[in-house]
Each structure stands twice: as C-alpha cells, then as structure tokens.
C-alpha atoms as a PDB file:
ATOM      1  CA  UNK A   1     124.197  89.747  80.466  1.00  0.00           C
ATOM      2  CA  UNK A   2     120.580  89.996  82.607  1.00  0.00           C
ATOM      3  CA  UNK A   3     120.218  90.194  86.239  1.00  0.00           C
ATOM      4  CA  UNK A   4     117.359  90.174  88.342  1.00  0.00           C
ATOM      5  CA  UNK A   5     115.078  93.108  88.703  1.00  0.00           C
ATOM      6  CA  UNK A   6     116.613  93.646  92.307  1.00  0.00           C
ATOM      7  CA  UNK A   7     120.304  93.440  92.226  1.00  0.00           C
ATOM      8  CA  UNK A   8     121.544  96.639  91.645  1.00  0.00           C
ATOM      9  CA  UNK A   9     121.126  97.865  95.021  1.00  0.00           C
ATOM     10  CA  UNK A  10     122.968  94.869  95.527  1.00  0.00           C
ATOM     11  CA  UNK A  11     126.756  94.717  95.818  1.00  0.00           C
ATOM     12  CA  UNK A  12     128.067  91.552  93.781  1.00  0.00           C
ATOM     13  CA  UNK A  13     130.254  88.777  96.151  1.00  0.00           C
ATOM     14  CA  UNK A  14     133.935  88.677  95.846  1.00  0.00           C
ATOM     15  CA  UNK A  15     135.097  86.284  94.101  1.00  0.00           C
ATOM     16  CA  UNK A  16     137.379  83.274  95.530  1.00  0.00           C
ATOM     17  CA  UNK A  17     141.023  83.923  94.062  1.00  0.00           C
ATOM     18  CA  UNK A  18     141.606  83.330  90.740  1.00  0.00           C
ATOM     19  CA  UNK A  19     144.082  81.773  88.719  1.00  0.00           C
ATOM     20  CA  UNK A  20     145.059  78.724  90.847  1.00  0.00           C
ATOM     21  CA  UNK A  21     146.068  75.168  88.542  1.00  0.00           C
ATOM     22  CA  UNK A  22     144.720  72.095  88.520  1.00  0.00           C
ATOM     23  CA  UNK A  23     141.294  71.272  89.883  1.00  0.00           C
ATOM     24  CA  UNK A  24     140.248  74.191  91.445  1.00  0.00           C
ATOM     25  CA  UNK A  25     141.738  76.475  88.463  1.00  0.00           C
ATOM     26  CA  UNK A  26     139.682  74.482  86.076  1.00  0.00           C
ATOM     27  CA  UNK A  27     135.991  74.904  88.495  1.00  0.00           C
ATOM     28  CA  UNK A  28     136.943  78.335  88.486  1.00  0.00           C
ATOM     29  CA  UNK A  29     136.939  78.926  85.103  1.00  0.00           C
ATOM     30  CA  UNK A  30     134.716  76.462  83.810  1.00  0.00           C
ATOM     31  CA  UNK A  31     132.396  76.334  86.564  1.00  0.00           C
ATOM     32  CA  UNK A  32     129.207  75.181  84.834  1.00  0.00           C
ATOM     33  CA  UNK A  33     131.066  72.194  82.916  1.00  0.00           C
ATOM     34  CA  UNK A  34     132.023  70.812  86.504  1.00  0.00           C
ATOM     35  CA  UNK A  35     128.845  70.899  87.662  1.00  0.00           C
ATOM     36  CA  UNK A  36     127.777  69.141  84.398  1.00  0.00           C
ATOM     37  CA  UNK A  37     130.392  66.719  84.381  1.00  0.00           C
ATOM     38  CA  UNK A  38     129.775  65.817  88.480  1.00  0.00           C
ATOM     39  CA  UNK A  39     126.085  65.801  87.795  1.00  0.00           C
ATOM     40  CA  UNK A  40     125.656  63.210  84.720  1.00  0.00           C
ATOM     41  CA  UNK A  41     128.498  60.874  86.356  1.00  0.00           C
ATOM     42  CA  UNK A  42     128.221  60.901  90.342  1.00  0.00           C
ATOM     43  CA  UNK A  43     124.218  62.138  90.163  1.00  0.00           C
ATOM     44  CA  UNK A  44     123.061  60.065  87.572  1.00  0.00           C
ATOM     45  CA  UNK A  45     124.996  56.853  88.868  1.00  0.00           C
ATOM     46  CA  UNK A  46     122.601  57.057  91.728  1.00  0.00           C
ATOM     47  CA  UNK A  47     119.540  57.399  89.746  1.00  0.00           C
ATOM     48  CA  UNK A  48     120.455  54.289  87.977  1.00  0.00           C
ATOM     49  CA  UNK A  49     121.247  52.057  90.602  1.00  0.00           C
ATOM     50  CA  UNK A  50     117.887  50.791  91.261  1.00  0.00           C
ATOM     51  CA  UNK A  51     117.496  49.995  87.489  1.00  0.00           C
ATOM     52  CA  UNK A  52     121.137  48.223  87.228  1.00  0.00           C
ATOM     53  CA  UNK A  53     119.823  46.276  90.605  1.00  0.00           C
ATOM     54  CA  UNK A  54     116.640  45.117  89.363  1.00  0.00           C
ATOM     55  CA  UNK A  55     118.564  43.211  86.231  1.00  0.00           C
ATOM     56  CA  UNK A  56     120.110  41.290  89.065  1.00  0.00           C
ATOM     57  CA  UNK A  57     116.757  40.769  90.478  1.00  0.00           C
ATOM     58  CA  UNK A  58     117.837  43.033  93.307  1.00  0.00           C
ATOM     59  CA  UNK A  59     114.349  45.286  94.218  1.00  0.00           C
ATOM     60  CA  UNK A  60     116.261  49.474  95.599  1.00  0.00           C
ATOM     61  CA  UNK A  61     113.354  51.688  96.579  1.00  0.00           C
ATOM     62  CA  UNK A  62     113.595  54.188  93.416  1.00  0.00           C
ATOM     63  CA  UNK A  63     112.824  57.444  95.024  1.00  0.00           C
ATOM     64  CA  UNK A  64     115.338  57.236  97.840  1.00  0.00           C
ATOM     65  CA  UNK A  65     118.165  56.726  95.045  1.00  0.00           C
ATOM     66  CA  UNK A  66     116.553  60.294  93.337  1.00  0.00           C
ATOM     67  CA  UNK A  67     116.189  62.329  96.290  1.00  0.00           C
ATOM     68  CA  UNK A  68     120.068  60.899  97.159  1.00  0.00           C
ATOM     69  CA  UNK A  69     120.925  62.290  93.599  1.00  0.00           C
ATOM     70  CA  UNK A  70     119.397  65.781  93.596  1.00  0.00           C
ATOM     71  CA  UNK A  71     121.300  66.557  96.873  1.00  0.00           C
ATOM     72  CA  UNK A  72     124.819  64.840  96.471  1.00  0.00           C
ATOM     73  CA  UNK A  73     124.064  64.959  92.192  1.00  0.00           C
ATOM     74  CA  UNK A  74     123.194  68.691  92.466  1.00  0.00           C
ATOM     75  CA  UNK A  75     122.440  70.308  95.345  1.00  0.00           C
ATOM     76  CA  UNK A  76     126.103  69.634  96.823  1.00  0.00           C
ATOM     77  CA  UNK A  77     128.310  70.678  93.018  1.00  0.00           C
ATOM     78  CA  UNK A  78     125.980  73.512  93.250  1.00  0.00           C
ATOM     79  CA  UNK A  79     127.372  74.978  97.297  1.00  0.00           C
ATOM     80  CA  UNK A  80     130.868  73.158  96.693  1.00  0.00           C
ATOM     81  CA  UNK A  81     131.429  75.067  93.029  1.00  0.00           C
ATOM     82  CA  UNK A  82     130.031  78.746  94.425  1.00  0.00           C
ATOM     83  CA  UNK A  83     132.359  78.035  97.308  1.00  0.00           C
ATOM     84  CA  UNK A  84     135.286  77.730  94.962  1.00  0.00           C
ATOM     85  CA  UNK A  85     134.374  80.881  92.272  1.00  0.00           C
ATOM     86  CA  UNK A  86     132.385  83.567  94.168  1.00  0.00           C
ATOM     87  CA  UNK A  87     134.087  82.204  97.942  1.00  0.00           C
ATOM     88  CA  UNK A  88     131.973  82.426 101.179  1.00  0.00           C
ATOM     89  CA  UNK A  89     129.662  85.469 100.333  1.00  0.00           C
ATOM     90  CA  UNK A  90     128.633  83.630  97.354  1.00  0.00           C
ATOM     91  CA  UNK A  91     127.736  80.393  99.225  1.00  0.00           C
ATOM     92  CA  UNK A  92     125.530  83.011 101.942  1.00  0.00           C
ATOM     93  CA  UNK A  93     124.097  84.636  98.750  1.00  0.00           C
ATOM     94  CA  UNK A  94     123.067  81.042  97.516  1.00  0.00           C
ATOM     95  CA  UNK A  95     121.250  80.336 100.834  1.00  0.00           C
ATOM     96  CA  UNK A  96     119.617  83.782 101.437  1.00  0.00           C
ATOM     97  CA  UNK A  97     117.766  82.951  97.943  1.00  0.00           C
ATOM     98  CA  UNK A  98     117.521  79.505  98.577  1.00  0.00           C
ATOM     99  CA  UNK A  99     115.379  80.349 101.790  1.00  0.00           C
ATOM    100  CA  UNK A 100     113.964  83.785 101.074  1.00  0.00           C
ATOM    101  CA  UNK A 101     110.150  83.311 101.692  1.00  0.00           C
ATOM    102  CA  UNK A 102     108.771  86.354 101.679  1.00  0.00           C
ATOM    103  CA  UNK A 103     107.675  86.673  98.721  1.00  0.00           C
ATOM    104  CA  UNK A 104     104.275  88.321  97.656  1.00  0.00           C
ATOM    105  CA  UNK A 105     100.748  86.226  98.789  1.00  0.00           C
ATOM    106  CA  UNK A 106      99.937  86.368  95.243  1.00  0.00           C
ATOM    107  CA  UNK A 107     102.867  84.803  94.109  1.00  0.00           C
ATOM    108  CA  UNK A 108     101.588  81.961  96.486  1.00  0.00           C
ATOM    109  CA  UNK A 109      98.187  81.864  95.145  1.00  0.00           C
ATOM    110  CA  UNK A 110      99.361  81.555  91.935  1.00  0.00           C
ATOM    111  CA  UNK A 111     101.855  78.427  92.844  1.00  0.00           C
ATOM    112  CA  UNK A 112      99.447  76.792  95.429  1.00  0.00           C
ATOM    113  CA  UNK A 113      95.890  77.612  93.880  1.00  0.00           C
ATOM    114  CA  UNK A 114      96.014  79.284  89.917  1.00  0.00           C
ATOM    115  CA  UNK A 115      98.810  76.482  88.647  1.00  0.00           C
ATOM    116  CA  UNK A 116      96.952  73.483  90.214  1.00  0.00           C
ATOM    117  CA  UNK A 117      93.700  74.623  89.014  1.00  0.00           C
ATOM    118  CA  UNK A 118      94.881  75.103  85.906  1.00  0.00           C
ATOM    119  CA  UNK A 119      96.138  71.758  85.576  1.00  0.00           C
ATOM    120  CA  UNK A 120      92.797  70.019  86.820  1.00  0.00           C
ATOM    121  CA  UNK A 121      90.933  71.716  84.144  1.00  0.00           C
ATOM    122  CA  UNK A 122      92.993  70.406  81.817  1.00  0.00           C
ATOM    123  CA  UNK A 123      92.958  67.601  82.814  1.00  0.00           C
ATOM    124  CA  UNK A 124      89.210  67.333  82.443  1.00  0.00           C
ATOM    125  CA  UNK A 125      89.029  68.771  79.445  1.00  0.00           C
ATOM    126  CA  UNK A 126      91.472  65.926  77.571  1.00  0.00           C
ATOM    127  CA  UNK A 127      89.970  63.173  79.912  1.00  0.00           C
ATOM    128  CA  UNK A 128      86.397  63.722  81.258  1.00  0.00           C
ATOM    129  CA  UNK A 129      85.401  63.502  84.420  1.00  0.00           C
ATOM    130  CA  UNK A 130      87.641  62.074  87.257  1.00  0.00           C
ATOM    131  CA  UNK A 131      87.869  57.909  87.047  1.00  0.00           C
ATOM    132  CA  UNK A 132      88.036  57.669  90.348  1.00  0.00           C
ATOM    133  CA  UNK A 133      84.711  57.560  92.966  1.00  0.00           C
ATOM    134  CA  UNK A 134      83.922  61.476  93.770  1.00  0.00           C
ATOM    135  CA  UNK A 135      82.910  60.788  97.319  1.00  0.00           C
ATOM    136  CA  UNK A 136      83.808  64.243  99.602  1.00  0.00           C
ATOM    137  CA  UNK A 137      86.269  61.387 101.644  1.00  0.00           C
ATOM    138  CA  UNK A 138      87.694  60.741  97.996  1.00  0.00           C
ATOM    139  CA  UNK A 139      87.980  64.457  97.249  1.00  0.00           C
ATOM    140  CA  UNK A 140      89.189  65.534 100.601  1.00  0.00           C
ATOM    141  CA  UNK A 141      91.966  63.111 100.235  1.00  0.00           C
ATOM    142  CA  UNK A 142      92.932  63.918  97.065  1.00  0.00           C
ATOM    143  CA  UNK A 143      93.272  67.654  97.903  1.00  0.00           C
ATOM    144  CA  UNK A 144      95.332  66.813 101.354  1.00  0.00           C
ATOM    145  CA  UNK A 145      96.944  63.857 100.609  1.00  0.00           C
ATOM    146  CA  UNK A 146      97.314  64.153  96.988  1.00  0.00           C
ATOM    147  CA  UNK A 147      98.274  68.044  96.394  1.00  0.00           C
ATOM    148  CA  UNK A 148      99.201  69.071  99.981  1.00  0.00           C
ATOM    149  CA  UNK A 149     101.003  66.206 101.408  1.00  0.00           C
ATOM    150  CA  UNK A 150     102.467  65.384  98.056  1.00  0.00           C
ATOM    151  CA  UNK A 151     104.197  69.337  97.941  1.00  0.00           C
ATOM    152  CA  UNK A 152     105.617  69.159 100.903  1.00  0.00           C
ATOM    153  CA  UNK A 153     107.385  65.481 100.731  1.00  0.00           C
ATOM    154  CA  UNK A 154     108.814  66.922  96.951  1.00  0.00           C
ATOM    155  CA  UNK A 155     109.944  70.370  98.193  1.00  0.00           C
ATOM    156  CA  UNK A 156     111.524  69.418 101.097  1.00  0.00           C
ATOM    157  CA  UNK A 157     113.714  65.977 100.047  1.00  0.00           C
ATOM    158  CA  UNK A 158     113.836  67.307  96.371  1.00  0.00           C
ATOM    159  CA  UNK A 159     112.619  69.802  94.572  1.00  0.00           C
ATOM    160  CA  UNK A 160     113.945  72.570  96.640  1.00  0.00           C
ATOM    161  CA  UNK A 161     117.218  71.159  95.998  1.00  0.00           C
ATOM    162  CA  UNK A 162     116.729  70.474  92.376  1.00  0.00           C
ATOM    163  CA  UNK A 163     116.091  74.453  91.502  1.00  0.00           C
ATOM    164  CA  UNK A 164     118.576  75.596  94.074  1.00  0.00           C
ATOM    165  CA  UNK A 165     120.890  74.022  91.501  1.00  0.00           C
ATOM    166  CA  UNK A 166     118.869  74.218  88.179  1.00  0.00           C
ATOM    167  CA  UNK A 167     117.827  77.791  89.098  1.00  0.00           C
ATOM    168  CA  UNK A 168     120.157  79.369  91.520  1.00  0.00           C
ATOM    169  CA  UNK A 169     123.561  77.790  89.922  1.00  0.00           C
ATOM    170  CA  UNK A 170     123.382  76.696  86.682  1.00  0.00           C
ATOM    171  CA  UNK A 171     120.119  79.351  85.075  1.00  0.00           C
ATOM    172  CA  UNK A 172     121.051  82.725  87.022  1.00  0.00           C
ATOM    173  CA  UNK A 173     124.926  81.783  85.693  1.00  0.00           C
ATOM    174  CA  UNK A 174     123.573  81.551  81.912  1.00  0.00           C
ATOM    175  CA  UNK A 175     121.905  84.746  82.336  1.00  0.00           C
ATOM    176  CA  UNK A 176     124.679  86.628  83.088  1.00  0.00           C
ATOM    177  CA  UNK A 177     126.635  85.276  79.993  1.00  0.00           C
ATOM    178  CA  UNK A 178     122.970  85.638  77.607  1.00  0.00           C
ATOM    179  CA  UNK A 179     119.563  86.040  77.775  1.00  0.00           C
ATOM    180  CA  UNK A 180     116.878  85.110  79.923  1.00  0.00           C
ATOM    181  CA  UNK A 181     115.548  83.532  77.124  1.00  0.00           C
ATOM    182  CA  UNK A 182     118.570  81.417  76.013  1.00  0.00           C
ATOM    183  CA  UNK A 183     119.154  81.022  79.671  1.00  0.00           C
ATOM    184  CA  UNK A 184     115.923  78.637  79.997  1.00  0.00           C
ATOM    185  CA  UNK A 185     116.198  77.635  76.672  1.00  0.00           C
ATOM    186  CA  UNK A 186     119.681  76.240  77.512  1.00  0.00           C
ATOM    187  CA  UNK A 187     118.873  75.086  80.689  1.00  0.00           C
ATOM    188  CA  UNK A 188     115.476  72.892  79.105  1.00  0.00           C
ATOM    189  CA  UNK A 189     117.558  69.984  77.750  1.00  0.00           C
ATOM    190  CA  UNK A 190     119.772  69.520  80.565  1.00  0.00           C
ATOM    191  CA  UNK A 191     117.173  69.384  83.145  1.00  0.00           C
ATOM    192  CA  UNK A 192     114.926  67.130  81.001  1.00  0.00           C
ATOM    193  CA  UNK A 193     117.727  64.548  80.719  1.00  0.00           C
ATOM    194  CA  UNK A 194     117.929  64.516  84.400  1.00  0.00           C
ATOM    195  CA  UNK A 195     114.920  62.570  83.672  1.00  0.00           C
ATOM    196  CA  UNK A 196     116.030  60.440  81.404  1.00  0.00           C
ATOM    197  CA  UNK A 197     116.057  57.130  83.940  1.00  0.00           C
ATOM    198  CA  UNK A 198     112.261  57.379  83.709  1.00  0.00           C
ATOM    199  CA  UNK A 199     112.047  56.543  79.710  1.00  0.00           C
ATOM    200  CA  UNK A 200     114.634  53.015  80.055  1.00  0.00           C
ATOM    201  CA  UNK A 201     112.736  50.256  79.399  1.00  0.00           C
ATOM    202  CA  UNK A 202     110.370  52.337  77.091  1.00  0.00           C
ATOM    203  CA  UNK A 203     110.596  51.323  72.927  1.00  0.00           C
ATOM    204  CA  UNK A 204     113.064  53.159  71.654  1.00  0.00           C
ATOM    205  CA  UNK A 205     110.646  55.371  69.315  1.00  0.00           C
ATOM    206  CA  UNK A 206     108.515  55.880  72.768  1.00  0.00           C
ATOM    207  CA  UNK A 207     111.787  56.703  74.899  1.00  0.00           C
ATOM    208  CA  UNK A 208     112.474  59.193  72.563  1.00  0.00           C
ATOM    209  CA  UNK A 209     109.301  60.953  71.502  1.00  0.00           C
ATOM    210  CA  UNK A 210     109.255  61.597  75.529  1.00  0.00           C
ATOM    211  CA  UNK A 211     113.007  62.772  75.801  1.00  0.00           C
ATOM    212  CA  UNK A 212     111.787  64.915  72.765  1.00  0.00           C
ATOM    213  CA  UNK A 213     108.343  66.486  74.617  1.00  0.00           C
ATOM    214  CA  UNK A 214     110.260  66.407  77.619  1.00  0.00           C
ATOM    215  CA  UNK A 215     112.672  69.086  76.540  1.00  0.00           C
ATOM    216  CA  UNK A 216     110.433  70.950  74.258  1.00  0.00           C
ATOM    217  CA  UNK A 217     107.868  71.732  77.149  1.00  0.00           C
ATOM    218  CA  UNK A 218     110.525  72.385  79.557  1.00  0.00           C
ATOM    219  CA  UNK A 219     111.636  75.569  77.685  1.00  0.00           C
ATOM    220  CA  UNK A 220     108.565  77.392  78.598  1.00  0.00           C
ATOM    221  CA  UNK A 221     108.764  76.124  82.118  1.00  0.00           C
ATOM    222  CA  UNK A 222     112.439  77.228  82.943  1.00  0.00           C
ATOM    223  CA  UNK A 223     111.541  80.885  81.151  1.00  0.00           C
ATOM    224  CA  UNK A 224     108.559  80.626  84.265  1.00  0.00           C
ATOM    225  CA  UNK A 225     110.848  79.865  86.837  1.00  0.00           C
ATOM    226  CA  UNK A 226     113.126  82.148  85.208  1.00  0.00           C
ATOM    227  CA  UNK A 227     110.263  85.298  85.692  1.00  0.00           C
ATOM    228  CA  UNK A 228     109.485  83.875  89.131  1.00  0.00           C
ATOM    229  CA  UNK A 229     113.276  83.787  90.172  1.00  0.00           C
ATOM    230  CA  UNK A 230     114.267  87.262  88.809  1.00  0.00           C
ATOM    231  CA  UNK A 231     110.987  88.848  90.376  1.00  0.00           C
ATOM    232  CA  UNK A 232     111.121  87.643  93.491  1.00  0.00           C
ATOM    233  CA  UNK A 233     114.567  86.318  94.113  1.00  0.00           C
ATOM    234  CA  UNK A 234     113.377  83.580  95.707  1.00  0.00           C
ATOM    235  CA  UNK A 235     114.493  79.956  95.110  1.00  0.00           C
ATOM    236  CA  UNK A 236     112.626  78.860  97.638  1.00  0.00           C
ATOM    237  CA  UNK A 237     109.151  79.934  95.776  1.00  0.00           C
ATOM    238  CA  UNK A 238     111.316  78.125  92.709  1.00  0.00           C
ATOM    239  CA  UNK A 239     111.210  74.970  94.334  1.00  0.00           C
ATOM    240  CA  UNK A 240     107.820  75.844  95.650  1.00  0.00           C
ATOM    241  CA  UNK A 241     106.252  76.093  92.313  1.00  0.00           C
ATOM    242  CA  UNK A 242     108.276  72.973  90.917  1.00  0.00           C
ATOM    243  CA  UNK A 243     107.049  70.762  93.643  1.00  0.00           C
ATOM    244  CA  UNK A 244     103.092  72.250  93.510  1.00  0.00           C
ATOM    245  CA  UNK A 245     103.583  70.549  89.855  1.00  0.00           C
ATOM    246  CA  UNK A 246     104.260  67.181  91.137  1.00  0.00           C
ATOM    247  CA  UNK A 247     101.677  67.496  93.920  1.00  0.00           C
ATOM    248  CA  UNK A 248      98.750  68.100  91.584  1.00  0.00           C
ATOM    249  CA  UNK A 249      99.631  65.471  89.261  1.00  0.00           C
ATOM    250  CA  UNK A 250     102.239  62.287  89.642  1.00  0.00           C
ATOM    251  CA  UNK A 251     103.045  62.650  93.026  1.00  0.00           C
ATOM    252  CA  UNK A 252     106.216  62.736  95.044  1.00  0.00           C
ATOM    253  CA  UNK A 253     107.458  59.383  94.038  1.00  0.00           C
ATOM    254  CA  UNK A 254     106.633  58.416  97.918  1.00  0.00           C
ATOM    255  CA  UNK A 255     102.550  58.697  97.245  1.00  0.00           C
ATOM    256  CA  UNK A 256     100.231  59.565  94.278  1.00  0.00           C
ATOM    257  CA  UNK A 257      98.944  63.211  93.635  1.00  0.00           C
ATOM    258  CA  UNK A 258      96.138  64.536  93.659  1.00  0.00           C
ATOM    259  CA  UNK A 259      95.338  64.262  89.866  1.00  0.00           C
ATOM    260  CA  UNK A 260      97.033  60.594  89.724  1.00  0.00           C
ATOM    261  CA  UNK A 261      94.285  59.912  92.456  1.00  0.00           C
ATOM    262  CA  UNK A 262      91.672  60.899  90.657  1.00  0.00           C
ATOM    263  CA  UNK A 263      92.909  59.489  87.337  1.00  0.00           C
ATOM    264  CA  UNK A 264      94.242  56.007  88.761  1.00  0.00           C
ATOM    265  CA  UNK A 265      93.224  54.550  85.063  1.00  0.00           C
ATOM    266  CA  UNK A 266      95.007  57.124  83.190  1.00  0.00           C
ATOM    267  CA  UNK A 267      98.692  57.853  83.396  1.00  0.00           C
ATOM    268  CA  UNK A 268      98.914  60.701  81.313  1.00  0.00           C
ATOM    269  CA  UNK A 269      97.089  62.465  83.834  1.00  0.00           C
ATOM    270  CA  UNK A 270     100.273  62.766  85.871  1.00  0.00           C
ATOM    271  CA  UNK A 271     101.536  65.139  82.275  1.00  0.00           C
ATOM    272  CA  UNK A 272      98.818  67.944  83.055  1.00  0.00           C
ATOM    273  CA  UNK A 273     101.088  69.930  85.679  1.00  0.00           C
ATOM    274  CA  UNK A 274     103.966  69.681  82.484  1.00  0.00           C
ATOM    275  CA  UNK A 275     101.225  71.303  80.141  1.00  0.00           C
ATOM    276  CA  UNK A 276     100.089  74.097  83.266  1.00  0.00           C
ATOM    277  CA  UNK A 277     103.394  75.187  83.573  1.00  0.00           C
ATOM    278  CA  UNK A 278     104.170  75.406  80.167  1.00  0.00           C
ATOM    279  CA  UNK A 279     101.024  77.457  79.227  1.00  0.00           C
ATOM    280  CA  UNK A 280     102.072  80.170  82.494  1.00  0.00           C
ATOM    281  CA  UNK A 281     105.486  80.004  80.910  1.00  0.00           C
ATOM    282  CA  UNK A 282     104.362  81.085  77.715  1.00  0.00           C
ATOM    283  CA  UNK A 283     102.172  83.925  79.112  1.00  0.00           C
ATOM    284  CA  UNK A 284     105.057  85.361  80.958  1.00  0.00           C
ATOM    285  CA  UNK A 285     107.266  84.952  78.045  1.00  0.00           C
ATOM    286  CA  UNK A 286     104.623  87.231  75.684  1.00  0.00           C
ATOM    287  CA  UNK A 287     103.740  89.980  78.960  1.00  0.00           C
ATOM    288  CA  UNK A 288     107.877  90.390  79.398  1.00  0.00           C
ATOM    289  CA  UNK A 289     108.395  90.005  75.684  1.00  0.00           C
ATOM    290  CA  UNK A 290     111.226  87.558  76.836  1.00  0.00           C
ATOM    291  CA  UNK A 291     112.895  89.276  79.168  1.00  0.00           C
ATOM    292  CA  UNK A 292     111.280  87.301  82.206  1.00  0.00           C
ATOM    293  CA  UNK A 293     111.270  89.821  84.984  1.00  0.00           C
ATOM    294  CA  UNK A 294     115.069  90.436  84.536  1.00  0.00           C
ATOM    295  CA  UNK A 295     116.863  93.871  84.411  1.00  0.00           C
ATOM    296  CA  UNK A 296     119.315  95.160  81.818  1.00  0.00           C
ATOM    297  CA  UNK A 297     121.999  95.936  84.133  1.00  0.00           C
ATOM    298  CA  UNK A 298     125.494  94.377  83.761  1.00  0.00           C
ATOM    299  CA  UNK A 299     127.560  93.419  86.902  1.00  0.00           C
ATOM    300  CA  UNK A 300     130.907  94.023  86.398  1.00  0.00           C
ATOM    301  CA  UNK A 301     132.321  91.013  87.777  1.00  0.00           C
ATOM    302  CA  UNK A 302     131.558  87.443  86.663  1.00  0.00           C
ATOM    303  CA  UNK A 303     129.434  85.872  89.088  1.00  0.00           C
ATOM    304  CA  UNK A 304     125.840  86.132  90.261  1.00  0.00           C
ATOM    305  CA  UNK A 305     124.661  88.786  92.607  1.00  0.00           C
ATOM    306  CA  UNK A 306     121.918  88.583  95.069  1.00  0.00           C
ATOM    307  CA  UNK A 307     118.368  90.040  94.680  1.00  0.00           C
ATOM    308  CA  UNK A 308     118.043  92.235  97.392  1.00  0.00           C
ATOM    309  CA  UNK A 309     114.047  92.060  98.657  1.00  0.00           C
ATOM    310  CA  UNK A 310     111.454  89.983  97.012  1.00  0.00           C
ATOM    311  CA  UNK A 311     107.925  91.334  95.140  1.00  0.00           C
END
C-alpha cells in the first residue's frame, strides 16, 4: 500500500464501526463496489436522459443532466460512503483536500500556463495554423472566454466534483490496497466509461475505437493526477488541472474552448488537452519511476489518511 508523500505526520481517521449487517455492513466492507454500483446506475441514468428524451423528440439541455450526475452520480457516493467507513473525520479529511489551495505557484503555472501551451502546440503541429480569423479581438476571446471562462464554469459545476470522487475516493483507496501505478491504471477504464454517453450514436467500430483511446490515454493521465494528488494533497489543484484540460480545448459543455474556437472546422482539436495530459503523465511516470510522488509508508488501518501541508 502507497500513501502520499505527506501523511505520516498525519494521524489516520477513525473508522465508523465495523461489522454492522445489511446495507451499511456491505459499504463498509466493499466500499468501492458501492460507489461503482451507485455510480453506473443512479449517475449514469442521468447522463442518459437527454439521449432517451431526444428518441421521443423531447430536446434536455445535455450538460445540466452531466453536471447533475457528477454531483448526485459521484460527488454525493463519494461524502455519503467516507461517512459510513472512515465516520466524520474522514468526511473533514475529504473536504480539507478537496479545498486545500495552497499549493505551490508552480504547480499553478504548470496547470494554467505549461499544460495549455502544450496542448496549443500540438495542436498546431497536427493541424496548421488556427482556422479561425487571428484578429487580437479573436485571440483575446479565445484566451478569456475560451480557456479562462471555460475553467472556471468546468471546475466549479464539475470537474472539481468529478476528481473529488475519481481522485480523493475511489484512486487514493486503490493506492492503499496497490500501487500508484495500478491505482491509475485501474482507475483509467472506469473513468473513461463515465464517458461513454458521448460515443452513442457513433458506428459501432467508431464508438469503440474511442472507448478504446479513451481508456488507453487516460492511464497516463490518472498516474498525473495521481503525482499531483500525492505531492500536493490537493484535490482542489486535481480538479484544477482536469478542468484547465477542457478549457483549452472542447469547452465546458456550456461554451467552446479556447482551442475549439480557434479550430471551429476541426473537432479533433477539442482531443489535444487528452494528448497534453497524457504526454505530462508519462514524464512523471519515467522522473518517479512509477511511484508518482507517493511514499512507501503503510497506514495501519484501512482507510485513507490526509496529507498534511501541500508542496
């Protein structure tokens, strides 16, 4: 088992009491399950209302239905089940993480500047130069509009909520049972068919060469959120960084980013933040030699103590 590089100045939450039947015996011991089993039932349902709706010619704004998925699909299993295994000081562990930010300036110059920069140039080196005109307006509102604007409306609805759950429940659990490694490598394919709404309607070979990249790519990606989490013990910079990736290229789902603006012609644009992220991930995976930031230490009991300060 791997914790973070800061929790062993940290003592570990008590856990709720043990041993109870029935519902809450079975969250307690199988704690990730239930938050699998409430996520692709109750949290997908929601994602797929819109599509069931428009086969009955019935037109549900899309995005509302996601954002109402990430917090009652994951964001709410994620306080409900910590509640029930590592009781109340787990749940104020959970939120000290999920809104530690102080974290290290270059932490935020590599989420906010080095990732999106990263991502334009390669998006100019598979496409060329921008589609759209490159008046200063155009640029200016691509940059504030498109990458700023775009952040904030993912992090806050969204994204924030997605890695407090992807990140802060269901990764930093696997870690203490495996690897860092296996941790992100196990955590890849669920989060990718979160996503899986966005591929119906696609040809089947289409639908599933995407599922395919989709979960390939995201291994490198949860190993860098992985190193970002167990450095800084922040899930807020987690979030951060996930919704930085949707700014610079598709967008919040409310308005386009700043790489879809740009690119209005080419939708593969909106894939460049995927390909950023994945190339980081795979730097931090060689530097740590797959040990991601965390520590070798072993808490003693089963739940998932809190980083104590951030880097």
């Amino acid at each position: 088992m791997y914790t973070t590089t800061y929790d062993r100045s940290q003592p570990d939450p008590t856990p709720a009491r043990p041993g109870r039947p029935g519902l809450a015996g079975f969250v307690r011991r199988r704690p990730l399950t239930a938050f699998l089993v409430w996520f692709s039932t109750v949290g997908q349902a929601l994602v797929f209302a819109p599509i069931v709706a428009r086969g009955y010619g019935v037109d549900l704004p899309a995005q509302v239905f996601v954002v109402a998925s990430t917090l009652t699909g994951l964001l709410l299993p994620a306080v409900v089940i910590t509640r029930i295994v590592d009781g109340a000081a787990g749940v104020r562990q959970l939120w000290r993480r999920a809104v530690d930010v102080w974290v290290s300036a270059r932490w935020y110059a590599l989420v906010l500047a080095g990732m999106p920069a990263l991502a334009t140039g390669l998006a100019l080196a598979f496409f060329g130069a921008p589609t759209a005109a490159l008046t200063t307006g155009a640029l200016v509102s691509a940059l504030v509009a498109g990458l700023l604007v775009q952040t904030v409306v993912s992090l806050v609805p969204n994204n924030w909520a997605e890695e407090v759950a992807w990140m802060g429940f269901v990764q930093a659990r696997l870690q203490t049972r495996t690897t860092p490694m296996r941790a992100a490598a196990l955590t890849a394919p669920l989060f990718a068919l979160q996503h899986v709404a966005l591929v119906v309607g696609s040809p089947l070979p289409m639908a599933v060469a995407l599922m395919a990249f989709l979960i390939v790519v995201n291994i490198p990606i949860r190993a860098l959120m992985g190193f970002a989490y167990n450095r800084t013990g922040s899930l807020f910079l987690v979030g951060l960084l996930h919704a930085a990736g949707n700014g610079v290229a598709a967008g919040s789902g409310f308005g386009a980013g700043f790489l879809a603006q740009l690119y209005p012609d080419q939708p593969f644009a909106s894939l460049m933040h995927l390909l950023a992220l994945a190339m980081i991930g795979l730097v931090a995976i060689a530097v740590t030699r797959a040990r991601l930031g965390a520590s070798g230490h072993r808490p003693t009991p089963a739940t998932v103590p809190m980083p104590a300060s951030a880097a």
